[in-house]
C-alpha atoms as a PDB file:
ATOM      1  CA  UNK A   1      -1.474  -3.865 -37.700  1.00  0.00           C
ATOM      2  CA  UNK A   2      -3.067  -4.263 -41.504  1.00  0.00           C
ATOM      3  CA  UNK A   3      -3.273  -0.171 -41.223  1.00  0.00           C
ATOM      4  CA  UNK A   4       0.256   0.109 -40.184  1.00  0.00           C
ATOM      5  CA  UNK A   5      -0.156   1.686 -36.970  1.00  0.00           C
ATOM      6  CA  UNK A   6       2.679  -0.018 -35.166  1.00  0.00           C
ATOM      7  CA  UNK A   7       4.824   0.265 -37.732  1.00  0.00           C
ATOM      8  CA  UNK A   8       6.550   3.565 -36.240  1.00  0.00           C
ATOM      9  CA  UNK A   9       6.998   1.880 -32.627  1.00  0.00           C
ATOM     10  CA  UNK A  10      10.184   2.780 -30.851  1.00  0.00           C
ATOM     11  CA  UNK A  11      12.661  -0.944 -31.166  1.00  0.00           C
ATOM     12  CA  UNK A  12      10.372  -2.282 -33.732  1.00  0.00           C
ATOM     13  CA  UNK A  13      11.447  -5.287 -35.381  1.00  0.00           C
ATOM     14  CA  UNK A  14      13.824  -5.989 -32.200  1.00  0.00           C
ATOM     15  CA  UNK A  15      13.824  -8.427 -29.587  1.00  0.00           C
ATOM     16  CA  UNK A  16      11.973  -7.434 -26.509  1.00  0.00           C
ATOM     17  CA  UNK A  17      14.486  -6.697 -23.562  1.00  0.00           C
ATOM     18  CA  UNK A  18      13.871  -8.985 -20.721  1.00  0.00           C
ATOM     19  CA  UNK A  19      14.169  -6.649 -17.146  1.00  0.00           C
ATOM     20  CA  UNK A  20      15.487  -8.791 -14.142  1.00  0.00           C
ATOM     21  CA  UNK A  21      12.926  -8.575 -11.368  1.00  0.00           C
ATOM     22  CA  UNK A  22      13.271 -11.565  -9.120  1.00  0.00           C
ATOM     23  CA  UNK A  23      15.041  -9.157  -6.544  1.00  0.00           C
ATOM     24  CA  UNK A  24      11.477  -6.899  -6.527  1.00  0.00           C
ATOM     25  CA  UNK A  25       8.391  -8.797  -4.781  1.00  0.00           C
ATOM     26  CA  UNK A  26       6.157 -10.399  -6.649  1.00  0.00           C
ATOM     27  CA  UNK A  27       3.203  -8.542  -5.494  1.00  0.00           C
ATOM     28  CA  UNK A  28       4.966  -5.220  -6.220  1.00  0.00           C
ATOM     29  CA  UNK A  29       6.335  -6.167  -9.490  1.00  0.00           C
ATOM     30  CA  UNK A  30       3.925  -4.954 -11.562  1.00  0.00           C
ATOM     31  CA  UNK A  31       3.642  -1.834  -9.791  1.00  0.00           C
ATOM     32  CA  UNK A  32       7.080  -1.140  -9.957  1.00  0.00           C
ATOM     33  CA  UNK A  33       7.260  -1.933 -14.112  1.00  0.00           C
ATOM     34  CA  UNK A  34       4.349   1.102 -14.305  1.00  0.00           C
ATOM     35  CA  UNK A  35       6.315   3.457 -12.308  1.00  0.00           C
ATOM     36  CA  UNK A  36       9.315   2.981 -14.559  1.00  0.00           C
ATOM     37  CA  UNK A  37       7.201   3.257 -17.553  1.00  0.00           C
ATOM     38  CA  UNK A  38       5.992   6.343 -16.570  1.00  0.00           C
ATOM     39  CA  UNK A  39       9.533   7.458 -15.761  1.00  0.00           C
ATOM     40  CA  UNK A  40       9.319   7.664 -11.655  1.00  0.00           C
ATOM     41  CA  UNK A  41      11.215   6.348  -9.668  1.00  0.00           C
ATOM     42  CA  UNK A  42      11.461   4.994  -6.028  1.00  0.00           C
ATOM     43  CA  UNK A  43      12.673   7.732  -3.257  1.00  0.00           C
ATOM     44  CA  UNK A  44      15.441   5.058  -2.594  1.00  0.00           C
ATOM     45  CA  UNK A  45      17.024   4.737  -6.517  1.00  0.00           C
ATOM     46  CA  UNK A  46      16.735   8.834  -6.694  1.00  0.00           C
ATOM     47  CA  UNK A  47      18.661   8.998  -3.439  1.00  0.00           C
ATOM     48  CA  UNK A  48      21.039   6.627  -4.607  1.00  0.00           C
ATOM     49  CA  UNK A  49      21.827   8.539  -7.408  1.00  0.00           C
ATOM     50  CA  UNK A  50      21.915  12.181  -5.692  1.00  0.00           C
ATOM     51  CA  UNK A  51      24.741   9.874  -3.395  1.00  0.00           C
ATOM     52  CA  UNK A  52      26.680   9.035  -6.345  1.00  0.00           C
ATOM     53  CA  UNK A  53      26.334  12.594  -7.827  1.00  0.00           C
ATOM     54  CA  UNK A  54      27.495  14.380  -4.585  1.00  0.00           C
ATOM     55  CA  UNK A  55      30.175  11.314  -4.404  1.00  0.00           C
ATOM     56  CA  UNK A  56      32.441  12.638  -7.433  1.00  0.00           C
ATOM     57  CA  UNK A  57      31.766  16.174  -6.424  1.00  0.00           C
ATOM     58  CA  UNK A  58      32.989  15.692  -3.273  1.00  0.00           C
ATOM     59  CA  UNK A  59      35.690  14.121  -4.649  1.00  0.00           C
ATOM     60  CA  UNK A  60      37.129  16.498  -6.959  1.00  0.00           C
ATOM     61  CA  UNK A  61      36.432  19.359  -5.294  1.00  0.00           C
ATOM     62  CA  UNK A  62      39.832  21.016  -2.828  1.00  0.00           C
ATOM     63  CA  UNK A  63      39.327  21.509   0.882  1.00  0.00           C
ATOM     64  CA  UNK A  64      37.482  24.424   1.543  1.00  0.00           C
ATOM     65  CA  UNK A  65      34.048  25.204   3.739  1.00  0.00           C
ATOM     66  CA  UNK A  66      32.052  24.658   0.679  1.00  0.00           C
ATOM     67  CA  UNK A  67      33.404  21.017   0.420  1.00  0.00           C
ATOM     68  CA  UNK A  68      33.056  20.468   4.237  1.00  0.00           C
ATOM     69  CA  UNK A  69      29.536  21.808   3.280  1.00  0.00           C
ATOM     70  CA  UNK A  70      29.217  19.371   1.040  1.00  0.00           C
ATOM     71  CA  UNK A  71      30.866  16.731   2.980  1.00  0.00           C
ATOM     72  CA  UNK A  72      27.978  16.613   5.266  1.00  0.00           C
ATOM     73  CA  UNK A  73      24.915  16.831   2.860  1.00  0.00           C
ATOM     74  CA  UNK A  74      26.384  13.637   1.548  1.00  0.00           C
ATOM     75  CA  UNK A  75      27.000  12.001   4.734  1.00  0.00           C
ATOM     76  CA  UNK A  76      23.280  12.601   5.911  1.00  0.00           C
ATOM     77  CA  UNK A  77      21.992  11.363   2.089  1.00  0.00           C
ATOM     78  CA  UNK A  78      23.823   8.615   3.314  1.00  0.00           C
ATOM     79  CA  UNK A  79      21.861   7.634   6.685  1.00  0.00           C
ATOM     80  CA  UNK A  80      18.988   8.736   5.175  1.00  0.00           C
ATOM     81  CA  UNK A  81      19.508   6.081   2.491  1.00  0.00           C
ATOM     82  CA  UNK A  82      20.652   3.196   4.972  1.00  0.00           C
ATOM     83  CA  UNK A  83      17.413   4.271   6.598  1.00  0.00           C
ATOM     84  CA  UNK A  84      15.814   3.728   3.847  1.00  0.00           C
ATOM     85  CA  UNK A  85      17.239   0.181   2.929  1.00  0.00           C
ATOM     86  CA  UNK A  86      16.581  -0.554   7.013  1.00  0.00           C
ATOM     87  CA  UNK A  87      19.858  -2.366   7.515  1.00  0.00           C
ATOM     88  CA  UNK A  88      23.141  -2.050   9.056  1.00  0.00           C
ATOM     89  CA  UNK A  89      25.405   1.113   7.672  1.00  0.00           C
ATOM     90  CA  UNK A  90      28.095  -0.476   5.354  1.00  0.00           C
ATOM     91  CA  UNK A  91      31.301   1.013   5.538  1.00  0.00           C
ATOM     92  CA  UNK A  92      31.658   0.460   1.328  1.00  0.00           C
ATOM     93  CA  UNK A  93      29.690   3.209   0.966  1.00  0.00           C
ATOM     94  CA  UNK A  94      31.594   5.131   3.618  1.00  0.00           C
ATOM     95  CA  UNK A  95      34.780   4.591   1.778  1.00  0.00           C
ATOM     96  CA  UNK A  96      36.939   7.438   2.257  1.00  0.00           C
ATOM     97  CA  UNK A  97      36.124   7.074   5.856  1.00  0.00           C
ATOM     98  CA  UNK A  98      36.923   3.391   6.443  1.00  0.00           C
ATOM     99  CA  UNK A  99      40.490   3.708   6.924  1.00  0.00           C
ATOM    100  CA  UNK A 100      40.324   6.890   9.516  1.00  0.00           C
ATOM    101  CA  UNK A 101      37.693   5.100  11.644  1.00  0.00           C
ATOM    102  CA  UNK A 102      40.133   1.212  11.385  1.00  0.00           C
ATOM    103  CA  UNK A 103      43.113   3.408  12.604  1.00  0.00           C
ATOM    104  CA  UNK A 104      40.956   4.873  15.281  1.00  0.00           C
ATOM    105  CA  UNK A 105      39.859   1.272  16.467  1.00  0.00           C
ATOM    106  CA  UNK A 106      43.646   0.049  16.393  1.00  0.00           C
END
């Protein structure tokens, strides 16, 4: 410190930002805080994100076989994802389907 090699640290002079990890394990939080560090990810966050991505695609692109093409590469991200997270399929992230499969069940 007397040399002044911190002085160029990225956020010096700020408060340290406290992360929220009480929803990670305990015995995996430390492992997880390296990974981020070191800019990976788990296969579950990455997946969530190619979701979201293919999501507003999807969304704004007009009918044609590319977007039915696209249609199903999201909806198998999707499994795989609930797979991942091994519980029950939500319909919230099944959105634009929820209504077609309710009026189905009526």
């Amino acid at each position: 410190m007397e040399r002044g090699e911190f002085d160029n640290l990225p956020g010096k002079g700020k408060p340290l930002v406290e992360e929220d990890l009480s929803a990670v394990p305990e015995e995996l939080r430390m492992a997880y805080k390296i990974l981020k560090n070191a800019g990976c990810v788990p296969p579950e966050v990455e997946l969530t994100k190619e979701v979201a991505s293919l999501r507003r695609l999807v969304l704004e692109m007009e009918d044609s076989p590319e977007k039915t093409k696209k249609v199903r590469e999201l909806n198998f991200k999707l499994m795989k994802l609930e797979m991942m997270r091994k519980r029950p399929i939500s319909l919230d992230l099944l959105s634009q389907y929820q209504e077609k499969m309710l009026d189905k069940v009526k």
